[in-house]
N, C-alpha and C. Protein backbone atom coordinates (compact mmCIF):
# COMPACT_ATOMS: atom_id res chain seq x y z
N UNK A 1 0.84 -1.19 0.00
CA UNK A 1 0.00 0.00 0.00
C UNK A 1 0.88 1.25 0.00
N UNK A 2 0.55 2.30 -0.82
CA UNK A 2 1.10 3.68 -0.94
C UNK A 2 0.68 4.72 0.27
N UNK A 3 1.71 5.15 1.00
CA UNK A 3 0.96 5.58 1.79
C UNK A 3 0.94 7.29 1.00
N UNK A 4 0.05 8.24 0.96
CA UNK A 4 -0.42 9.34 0.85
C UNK A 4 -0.70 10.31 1.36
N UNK A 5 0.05 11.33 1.19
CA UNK A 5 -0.42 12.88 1.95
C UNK A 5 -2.02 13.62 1.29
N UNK A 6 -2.01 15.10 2.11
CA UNK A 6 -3.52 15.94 1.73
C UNK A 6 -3.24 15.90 0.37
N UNK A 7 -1.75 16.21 -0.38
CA UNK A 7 -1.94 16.75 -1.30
C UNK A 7 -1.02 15.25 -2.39
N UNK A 8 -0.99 14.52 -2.51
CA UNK A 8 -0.11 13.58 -3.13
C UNK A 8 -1.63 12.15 -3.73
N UNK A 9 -1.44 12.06 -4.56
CA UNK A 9 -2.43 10.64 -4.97
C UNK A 9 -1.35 9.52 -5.38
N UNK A 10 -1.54 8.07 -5.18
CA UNK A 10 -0.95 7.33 -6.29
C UNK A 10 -1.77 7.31 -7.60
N UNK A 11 -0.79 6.89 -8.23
CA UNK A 11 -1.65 6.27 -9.83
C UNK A 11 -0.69 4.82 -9.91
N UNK A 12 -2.00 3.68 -10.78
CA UNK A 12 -1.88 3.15 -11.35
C UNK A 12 -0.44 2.33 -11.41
N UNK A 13 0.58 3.08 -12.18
CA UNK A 13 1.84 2.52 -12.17
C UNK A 13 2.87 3.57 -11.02
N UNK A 14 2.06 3.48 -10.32
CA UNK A 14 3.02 3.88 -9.14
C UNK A 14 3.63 5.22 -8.97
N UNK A 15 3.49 6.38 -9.77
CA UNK A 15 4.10 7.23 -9.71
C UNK A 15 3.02 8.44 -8.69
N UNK A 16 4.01 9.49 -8.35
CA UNK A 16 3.38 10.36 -7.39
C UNK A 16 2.74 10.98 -8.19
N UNK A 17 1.40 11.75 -8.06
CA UNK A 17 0.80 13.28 -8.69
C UNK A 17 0.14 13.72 -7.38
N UNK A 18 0.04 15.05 -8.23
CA UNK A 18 -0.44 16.50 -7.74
C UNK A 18 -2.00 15.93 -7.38
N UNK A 19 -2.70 16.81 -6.13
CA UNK A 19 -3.73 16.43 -6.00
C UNK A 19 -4.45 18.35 -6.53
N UNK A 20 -5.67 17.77 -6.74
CA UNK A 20 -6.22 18.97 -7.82
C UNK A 20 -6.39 20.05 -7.13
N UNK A 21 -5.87 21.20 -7.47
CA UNK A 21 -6.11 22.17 -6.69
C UNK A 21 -4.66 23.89 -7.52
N UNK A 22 -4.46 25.16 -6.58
CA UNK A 22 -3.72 25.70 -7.14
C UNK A 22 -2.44 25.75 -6.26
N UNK A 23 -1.52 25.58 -6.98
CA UNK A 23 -0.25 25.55 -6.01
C UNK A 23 1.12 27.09 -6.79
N UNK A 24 1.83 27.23 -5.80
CA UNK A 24 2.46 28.52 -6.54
C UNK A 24 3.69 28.09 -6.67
N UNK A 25 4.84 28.60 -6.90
CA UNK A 25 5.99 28.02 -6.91
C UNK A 25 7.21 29.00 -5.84
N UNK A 26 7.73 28.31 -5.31
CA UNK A 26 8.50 28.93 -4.22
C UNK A 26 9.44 29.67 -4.64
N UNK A 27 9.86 31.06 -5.01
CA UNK A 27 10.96 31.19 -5.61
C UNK A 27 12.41 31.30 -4.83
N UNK A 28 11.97 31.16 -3.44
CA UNK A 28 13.12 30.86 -2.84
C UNK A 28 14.13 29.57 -2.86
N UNK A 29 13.47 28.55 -3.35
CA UNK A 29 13.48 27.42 -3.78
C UNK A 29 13.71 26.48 -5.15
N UNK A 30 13.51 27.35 -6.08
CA UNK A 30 13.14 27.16 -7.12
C UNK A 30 13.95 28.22 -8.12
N UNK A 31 14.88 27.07 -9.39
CA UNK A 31 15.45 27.79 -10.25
C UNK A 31 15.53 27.07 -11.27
N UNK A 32 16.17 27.29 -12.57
CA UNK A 32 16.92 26.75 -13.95
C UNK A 32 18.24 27.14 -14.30
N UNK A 33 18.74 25.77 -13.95
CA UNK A 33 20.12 25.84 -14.06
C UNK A 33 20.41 25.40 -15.57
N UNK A 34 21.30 25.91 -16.25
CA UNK A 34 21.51 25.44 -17.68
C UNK A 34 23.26 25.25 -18.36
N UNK A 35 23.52 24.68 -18.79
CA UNK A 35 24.92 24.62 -19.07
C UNK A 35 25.09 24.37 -20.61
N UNK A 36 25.88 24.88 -21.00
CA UNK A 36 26.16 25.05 -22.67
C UNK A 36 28.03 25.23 -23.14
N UNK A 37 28.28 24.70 -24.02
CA UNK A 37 29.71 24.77 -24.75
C UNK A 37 29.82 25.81 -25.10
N UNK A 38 31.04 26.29 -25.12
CA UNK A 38 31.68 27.63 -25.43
C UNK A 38 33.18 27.71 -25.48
N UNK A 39 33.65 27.30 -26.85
CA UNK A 39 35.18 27.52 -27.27
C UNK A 39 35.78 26.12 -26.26
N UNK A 40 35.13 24.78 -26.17
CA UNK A 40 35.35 23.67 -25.55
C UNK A 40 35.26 23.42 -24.07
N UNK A 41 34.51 24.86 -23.75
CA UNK A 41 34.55 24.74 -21.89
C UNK A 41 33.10 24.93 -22.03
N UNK A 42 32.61 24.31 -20.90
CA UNK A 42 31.45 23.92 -20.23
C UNK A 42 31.00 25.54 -19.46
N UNK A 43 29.85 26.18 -19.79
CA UNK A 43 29.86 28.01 -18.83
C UNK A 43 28.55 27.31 -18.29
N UNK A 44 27.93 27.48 -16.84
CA UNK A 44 27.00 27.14 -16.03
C UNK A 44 26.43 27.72 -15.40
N UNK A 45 25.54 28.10 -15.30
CA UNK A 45 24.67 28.92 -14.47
C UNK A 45 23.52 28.89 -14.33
N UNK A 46 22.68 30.12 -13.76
CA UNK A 46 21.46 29.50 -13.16
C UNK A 46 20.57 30.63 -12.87
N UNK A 47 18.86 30.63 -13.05
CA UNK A 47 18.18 31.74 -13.22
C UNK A 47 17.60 31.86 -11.82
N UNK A 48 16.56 31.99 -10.81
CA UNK A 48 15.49 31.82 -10.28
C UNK A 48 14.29 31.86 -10.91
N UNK A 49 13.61 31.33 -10.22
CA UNK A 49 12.30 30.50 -11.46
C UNK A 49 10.62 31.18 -10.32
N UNK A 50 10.55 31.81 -10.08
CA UNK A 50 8.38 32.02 -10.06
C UNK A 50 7.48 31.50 -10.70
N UNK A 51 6.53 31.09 -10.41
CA UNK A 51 5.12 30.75 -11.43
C UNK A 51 3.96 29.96 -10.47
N UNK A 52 3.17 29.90 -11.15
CA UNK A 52 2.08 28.96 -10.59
C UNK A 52 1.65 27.44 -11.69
N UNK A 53 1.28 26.87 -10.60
CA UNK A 53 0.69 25.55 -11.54
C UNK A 53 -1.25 24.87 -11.13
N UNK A 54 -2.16 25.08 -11.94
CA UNK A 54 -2.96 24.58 -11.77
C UNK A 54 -3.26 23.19 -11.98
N UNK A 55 -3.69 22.10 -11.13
CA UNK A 55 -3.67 20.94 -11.36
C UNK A 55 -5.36 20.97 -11.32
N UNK A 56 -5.66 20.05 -12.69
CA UNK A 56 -7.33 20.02 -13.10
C UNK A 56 -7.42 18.42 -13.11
N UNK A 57 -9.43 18.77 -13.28
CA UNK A 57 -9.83 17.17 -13.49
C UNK A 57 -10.32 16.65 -14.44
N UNK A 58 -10.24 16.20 -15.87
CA UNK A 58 -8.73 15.50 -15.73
C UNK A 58 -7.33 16.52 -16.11
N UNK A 59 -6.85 15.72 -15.80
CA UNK A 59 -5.36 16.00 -15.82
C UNK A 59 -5.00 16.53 -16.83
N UNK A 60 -5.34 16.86 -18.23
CA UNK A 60 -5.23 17.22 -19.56
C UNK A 60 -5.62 18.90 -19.17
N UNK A 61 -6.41 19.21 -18.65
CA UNK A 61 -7.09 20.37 -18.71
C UNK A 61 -6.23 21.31 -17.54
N UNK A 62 -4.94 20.60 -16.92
CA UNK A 62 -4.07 21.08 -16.02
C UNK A 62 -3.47 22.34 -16.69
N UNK A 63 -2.79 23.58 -16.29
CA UNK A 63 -2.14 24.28 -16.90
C UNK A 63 -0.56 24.64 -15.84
N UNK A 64 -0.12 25.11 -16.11
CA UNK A 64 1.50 25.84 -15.27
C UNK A 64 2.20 26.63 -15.99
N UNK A 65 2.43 28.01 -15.07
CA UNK A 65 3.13 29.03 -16.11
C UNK A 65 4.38 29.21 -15.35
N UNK A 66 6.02 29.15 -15.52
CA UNK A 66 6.88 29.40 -15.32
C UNK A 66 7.47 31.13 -15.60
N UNK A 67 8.33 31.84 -15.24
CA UNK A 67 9.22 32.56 -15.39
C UNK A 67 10.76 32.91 -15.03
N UNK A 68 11.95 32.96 -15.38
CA UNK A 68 12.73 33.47 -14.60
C UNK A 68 13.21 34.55 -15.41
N UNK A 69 14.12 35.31 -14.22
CA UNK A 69 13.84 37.17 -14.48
C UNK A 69 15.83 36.93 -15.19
N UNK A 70 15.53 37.22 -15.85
CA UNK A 70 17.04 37.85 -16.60
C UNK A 70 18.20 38.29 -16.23
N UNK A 71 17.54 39.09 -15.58
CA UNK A 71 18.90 40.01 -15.01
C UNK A 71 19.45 39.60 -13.99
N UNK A 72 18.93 38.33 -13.18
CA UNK A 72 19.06 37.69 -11.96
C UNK A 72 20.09 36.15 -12.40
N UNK A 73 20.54 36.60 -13.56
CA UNK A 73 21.44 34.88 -14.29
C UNK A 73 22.84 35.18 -13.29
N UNK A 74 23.09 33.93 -13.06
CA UNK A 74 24.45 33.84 -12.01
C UNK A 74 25.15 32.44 -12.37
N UNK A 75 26.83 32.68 -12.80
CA UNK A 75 27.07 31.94 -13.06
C UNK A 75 28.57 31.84 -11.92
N UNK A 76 28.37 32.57 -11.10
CA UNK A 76 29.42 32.64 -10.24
C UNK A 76 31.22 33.55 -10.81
N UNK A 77 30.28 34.30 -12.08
CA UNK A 77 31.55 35.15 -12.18
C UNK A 77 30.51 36.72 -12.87
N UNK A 78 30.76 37.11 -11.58
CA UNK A 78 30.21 38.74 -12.02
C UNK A 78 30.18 39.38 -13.57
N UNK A 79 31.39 39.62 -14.24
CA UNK A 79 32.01 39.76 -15.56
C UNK A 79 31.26 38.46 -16.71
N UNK A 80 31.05 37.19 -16.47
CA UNK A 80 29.60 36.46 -17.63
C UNK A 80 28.70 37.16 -16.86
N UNK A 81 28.27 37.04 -16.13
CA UNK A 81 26.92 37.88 -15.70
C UNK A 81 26.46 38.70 -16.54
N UNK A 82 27.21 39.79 -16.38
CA UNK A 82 26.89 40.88 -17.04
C UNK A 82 27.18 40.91 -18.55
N UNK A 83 28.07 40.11 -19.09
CA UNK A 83 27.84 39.80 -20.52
C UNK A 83 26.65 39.00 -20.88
N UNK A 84 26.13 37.90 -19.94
CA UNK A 84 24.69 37.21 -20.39
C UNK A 84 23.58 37.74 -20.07
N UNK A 85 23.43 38.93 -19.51
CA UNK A 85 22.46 39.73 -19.14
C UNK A 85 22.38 40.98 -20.16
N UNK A 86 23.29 40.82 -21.04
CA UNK A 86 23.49 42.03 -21.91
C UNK A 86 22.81 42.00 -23.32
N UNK A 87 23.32 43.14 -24.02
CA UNK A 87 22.28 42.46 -25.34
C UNK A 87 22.93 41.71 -25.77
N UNK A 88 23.87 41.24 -26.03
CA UNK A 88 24.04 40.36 -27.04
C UNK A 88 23.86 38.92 -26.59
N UNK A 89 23.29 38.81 -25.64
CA UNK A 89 22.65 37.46 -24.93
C UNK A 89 21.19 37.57 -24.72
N UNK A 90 21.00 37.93 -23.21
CA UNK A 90 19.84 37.54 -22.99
C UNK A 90 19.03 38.59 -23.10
N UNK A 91 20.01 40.17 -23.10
CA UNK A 91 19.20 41.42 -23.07
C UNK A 91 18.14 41.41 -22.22
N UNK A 92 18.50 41.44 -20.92
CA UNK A 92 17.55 41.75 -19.75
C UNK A 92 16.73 43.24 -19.55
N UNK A 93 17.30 43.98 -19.69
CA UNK A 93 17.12 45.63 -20.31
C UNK A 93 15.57 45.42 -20.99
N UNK A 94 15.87 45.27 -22.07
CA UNK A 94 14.83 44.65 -23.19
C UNK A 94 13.94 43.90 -22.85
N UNK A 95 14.24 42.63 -22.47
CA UNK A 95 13.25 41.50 -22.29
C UNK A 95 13.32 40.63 -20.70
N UNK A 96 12.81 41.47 -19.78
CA UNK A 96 12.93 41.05 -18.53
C UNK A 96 12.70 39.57 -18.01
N UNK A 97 12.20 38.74 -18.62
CA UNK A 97 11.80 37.49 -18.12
C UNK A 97 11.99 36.84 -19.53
N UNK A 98 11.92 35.19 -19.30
CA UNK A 98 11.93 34.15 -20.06
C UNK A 98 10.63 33.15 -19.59
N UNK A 99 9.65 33.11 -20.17
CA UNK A 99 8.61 32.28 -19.24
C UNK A 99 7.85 30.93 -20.06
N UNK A 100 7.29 30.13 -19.62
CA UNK A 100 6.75 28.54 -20.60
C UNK A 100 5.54 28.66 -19.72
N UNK A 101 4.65 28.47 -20.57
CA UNK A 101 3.02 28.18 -20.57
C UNK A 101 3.02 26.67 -21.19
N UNK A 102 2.48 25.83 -20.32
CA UNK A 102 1.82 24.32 -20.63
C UNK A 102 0.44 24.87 -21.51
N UNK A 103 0.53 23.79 -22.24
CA UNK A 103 -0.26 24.14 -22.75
C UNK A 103 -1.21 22.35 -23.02
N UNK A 104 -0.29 21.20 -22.40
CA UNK A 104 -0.48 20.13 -22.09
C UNK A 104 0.18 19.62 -21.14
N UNK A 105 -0.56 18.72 -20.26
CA UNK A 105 -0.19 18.20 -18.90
C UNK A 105 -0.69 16.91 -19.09
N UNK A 106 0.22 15.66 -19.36
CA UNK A 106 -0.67 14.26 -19.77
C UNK A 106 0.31 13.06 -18.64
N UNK A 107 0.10 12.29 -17.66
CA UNK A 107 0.71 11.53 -17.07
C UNK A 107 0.39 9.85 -18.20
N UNK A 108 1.08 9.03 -18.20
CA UNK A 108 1.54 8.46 -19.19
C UNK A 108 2.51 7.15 -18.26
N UNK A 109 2.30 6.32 -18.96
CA UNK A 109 3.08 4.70 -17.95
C UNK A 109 4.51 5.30 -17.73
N UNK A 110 5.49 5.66 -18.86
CA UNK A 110 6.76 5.91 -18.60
C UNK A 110 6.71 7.11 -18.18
N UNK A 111 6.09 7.70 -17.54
CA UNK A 111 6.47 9.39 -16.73
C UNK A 111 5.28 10.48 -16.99
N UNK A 112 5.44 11.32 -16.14
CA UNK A 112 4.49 12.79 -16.50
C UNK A 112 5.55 13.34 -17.69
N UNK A 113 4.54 13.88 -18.36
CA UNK A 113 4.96 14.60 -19.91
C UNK A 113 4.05 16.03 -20.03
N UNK A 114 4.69 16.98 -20.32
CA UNK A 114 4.46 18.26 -20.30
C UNK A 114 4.41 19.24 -22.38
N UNK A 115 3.57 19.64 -22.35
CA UNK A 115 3.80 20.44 -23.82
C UNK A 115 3.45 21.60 -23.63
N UNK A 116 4.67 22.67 -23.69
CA UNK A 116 3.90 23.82 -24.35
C UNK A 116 5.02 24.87 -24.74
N UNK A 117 4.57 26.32 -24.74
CA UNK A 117 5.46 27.43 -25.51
C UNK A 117 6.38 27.78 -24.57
N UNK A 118 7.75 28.22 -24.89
CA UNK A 118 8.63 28.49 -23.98
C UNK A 118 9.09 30.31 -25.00
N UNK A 119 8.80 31.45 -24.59
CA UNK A 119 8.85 32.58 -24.59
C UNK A 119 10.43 33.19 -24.53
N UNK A 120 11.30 33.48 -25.06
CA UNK A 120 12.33 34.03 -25.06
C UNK A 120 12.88 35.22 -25.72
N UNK A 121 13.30 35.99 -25.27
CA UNK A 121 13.03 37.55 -26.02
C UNK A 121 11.96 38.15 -27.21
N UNK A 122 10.62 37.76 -26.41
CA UNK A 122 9.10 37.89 -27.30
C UNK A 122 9.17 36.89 -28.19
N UNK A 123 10.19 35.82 -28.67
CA UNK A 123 9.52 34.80 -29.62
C UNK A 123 9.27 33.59 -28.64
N UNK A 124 8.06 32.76 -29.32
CA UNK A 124 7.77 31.56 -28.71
C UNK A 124 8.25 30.48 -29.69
N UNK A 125 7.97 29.31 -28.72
CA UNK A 125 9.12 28.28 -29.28
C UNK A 125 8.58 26.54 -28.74
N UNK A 126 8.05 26.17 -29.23
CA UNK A 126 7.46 25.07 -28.79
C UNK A 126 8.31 24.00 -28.04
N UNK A 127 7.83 23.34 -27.29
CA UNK A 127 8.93 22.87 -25.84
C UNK A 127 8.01 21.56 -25.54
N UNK A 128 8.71 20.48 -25.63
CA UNK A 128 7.99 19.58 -24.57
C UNK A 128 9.37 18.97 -23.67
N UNK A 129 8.72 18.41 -22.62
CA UNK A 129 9.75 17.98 -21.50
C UNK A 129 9.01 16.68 -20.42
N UNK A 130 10.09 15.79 -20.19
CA UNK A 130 9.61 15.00 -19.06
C UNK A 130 9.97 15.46 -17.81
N UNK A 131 9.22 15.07 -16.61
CA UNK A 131 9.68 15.53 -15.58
C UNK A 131 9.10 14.69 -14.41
N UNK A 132 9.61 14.60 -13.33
CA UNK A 132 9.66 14.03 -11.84
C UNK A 132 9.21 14.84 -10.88
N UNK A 133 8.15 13.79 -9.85
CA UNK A 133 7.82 14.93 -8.74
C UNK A 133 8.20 13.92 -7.71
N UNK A 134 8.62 14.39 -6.19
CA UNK A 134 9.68 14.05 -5.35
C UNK A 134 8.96 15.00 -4.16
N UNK A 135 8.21 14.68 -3.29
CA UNK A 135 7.83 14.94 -1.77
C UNK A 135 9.29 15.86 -0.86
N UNK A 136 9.14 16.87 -0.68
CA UNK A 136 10.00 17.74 0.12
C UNK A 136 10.68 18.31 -0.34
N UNK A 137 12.01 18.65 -0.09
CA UNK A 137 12.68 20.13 -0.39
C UNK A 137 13.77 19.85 -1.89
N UNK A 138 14.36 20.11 -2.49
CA UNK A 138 15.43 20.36 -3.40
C UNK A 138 16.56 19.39 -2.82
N UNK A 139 17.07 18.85 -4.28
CA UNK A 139 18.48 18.17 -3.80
C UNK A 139 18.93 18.86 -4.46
N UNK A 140 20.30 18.71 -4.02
CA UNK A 140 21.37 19.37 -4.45
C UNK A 140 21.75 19.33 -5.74
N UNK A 141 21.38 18.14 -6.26
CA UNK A 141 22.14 17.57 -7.30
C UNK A 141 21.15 17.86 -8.36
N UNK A 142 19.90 18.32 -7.97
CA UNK A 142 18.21 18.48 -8.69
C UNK A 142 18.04 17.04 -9.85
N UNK A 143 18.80 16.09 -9.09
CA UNK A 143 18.41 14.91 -9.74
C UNK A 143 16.83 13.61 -8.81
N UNK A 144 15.86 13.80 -9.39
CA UNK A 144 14.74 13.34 -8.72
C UNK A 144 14.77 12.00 -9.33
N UNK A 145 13.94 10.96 -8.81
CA UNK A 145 13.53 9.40 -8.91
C UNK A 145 12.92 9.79 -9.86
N UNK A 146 12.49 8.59 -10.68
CA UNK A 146 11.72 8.17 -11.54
C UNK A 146 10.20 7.54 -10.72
N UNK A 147 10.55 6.66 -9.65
CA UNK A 147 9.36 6.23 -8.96
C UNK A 147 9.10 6.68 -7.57
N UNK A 148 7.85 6.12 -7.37
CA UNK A 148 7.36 6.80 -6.24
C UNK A 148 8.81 5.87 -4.87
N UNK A 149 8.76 6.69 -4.05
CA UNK A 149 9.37 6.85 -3.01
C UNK A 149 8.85 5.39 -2.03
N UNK A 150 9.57 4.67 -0.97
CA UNK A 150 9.29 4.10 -0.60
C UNK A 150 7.87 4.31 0.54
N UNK A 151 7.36 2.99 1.07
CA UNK A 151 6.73 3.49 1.50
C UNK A 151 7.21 4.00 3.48
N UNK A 152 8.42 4.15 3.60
CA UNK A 152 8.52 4.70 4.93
C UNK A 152 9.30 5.76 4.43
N UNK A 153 9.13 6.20 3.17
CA UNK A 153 9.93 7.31 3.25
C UNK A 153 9.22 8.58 3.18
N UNK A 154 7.72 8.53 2.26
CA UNK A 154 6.91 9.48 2.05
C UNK A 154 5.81 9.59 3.61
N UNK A 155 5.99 10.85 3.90
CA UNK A 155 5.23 10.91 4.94
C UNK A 155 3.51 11.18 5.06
N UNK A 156 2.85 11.06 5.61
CA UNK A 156 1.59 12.04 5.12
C UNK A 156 1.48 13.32 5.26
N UNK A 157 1.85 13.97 5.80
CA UNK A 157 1.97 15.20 6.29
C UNK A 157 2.39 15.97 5.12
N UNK A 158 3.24 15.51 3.89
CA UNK A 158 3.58 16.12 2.77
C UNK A 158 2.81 17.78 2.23
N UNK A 159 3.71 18.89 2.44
CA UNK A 159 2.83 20.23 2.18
C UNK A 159 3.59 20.45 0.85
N UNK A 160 4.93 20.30 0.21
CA UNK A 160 5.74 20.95 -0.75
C UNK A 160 6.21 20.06 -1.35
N UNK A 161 6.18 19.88 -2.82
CA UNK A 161 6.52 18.90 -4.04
C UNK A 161 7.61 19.80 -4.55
N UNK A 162 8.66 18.95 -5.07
CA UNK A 162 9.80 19.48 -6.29
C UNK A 162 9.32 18.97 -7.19
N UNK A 163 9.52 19.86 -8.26
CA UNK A 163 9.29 19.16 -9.68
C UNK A 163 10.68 19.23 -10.43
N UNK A 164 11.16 18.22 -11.24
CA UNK A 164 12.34 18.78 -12.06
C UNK A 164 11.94 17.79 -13.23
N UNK A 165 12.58 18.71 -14.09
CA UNK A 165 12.19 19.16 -15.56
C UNK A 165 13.55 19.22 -16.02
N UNK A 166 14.07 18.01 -17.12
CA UNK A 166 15.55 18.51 -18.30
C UNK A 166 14.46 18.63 -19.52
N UNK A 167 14.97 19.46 -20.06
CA UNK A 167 14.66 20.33 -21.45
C UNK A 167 16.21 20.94 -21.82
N UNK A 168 15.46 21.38 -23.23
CA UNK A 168 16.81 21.37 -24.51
C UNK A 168 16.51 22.12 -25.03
N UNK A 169 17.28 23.32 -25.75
CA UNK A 169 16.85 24.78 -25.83
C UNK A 169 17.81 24.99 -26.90
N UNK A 170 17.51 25.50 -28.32
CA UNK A 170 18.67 25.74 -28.63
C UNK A 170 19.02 27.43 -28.67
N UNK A 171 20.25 27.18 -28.64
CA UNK A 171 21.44 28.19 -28.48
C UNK A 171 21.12 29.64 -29.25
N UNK A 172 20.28 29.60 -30.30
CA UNK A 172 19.79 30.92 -31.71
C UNK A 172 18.71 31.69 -30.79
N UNK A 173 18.15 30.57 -29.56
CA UNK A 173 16.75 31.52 -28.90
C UNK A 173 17.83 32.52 -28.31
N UNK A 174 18.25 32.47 -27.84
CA UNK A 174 18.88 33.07 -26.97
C UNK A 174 19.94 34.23 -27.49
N UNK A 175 20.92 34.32 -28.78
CA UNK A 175 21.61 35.44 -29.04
C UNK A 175 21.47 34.77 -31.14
N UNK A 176 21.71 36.05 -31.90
CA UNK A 176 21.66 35.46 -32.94
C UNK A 176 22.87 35.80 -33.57
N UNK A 177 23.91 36.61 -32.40
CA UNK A 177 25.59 37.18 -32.82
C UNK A 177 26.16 35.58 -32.62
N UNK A 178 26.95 35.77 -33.07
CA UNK A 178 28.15 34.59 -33.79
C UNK A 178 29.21 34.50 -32.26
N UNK A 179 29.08 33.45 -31.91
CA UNK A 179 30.14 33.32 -30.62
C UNK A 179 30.74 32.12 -31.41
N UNK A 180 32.18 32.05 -31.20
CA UNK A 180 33.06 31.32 -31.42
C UNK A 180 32.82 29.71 -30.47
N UNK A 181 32.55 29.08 -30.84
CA UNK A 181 32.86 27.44 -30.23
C UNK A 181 31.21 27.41 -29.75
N UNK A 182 30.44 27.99 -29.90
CA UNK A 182 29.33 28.39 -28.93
C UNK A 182 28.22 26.85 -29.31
N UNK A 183 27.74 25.52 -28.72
CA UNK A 183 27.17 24.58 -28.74
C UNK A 183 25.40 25.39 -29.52
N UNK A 184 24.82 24.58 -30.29
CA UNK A 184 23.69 24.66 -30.73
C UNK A 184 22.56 24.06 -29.36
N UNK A 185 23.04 23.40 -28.97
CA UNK A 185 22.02 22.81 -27.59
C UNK A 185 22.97 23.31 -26.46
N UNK A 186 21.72 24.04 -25.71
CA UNK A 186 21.68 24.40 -24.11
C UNK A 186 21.02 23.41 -23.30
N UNK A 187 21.17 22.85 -22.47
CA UNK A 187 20.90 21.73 -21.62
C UNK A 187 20.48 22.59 -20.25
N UNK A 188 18.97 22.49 -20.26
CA UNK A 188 18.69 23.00 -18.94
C UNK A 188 17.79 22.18 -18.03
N UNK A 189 18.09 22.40 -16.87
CA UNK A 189 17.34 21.39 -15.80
C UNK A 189 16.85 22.46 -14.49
N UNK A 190 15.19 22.19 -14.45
CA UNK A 190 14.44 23.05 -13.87
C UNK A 190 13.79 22.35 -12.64
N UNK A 191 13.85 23.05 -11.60
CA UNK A 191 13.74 22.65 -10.53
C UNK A 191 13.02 23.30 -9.42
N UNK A 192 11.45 23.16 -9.10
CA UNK A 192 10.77 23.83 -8.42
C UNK A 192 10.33 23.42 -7.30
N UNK A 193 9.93 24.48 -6.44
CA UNK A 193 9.00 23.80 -5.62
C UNK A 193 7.82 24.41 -5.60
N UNK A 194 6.65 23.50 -5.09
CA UNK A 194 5.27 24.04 -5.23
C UNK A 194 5.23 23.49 -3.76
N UNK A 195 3.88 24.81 -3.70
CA UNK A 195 3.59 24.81 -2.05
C UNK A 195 2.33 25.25 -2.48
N UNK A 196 1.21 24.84 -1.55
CA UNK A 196 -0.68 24.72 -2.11
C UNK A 196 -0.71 26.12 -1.89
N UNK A 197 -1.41 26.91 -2.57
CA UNK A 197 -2.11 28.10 -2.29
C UNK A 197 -2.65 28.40 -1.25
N UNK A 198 -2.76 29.39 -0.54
CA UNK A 198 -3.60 29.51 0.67
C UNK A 198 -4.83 30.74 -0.14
């Protein structure tokens, strides 16, 4: 037997979901970290992420809107900062946020599966992604299970879900100047938490 919190259901093949209702996303908690090639070195960094997610009945009719703010990219060197916040990147000035609207929410035997537009300096860009939900706070590593959690590990008491999300972005959304060595795929992995609405 699965044991279950207020807000957690099993399904079927075992995996956790959202129980129906509106949940927001923590932004204290919650970011997109992304890493991309550049002249054979690996540059890494990471946005903070806001949004809300509505979970419906059924599950198709679910929606979730993401954002993270631009000017807030940190890659642990002040000097990219401010070159990826600039125009010839992300142009934060210009285009303050980067945000994805679902526009499909379908759970599925091999995993929850997500479709919709991902928004990047006013163009949209069609996006789908798999993703994992995981009872309590952020790992470090923002690497989540595939299956539900044992059963002495999930508590009932459960108030806050992570979700993480890898998606693949290419490199043209983002600047259309010519960088030397610069990878066509950005590899990003998104990592939230939702906490129920009050």
């Amino acid at each position: 037997m699965i044991k279950t919190g207020h807000d957690i259901q099993p399904s079927p093949s075992r995996r956790l979901r959202l129980a129906t209702g509106r949940w927001r996303v923590d932004p204290a908690r919650s970011h997109a970290s992304f890493a991309a090639r550049v002249g054979g070195q690996f540059v890494r960094g990471r946005v903070p992420l806001a949004g809300r997610v509505i979970i419906a009945e059924p599950i198709e009719d679910s929606t979730a809107c993401l954002a993270a703010r631009t000017s807030a990219v940190s890659t642990g060197s002040p000097a990219l900062d401010r070159l990826l916040a600039g125009p010839r990147f992300l142009d934060a000035a210009a285009f303050p946020e980067i945000s994805f609207g679902s526009e499909l929410l379908a759970w599925v035997p091999a995993g929850w599966r997500a479709v919709g537009r991902l928004r990047v300096k006013n163009a949209e860009h069609e996006l789908a992604c798999q993703f994992g939900l995981h009872p309590g706070d952020p790992r470090p590593d923002d690497v989540l299970p595939d299956d539900v959690l044992p059963d002495d590990v999930l508590p009932d008491d459960v108030r806050r879900i992570v979700i993480a999300s890898n998606w693949v972005i290419d490199s043209r959304w983002v600047t259309s100047h010519w960088v030397p060595g610069l990878s066509r795929h950005v590899v990003m992995t998104c990592s939230f938490s939702l906490v129920p609405e009050i």
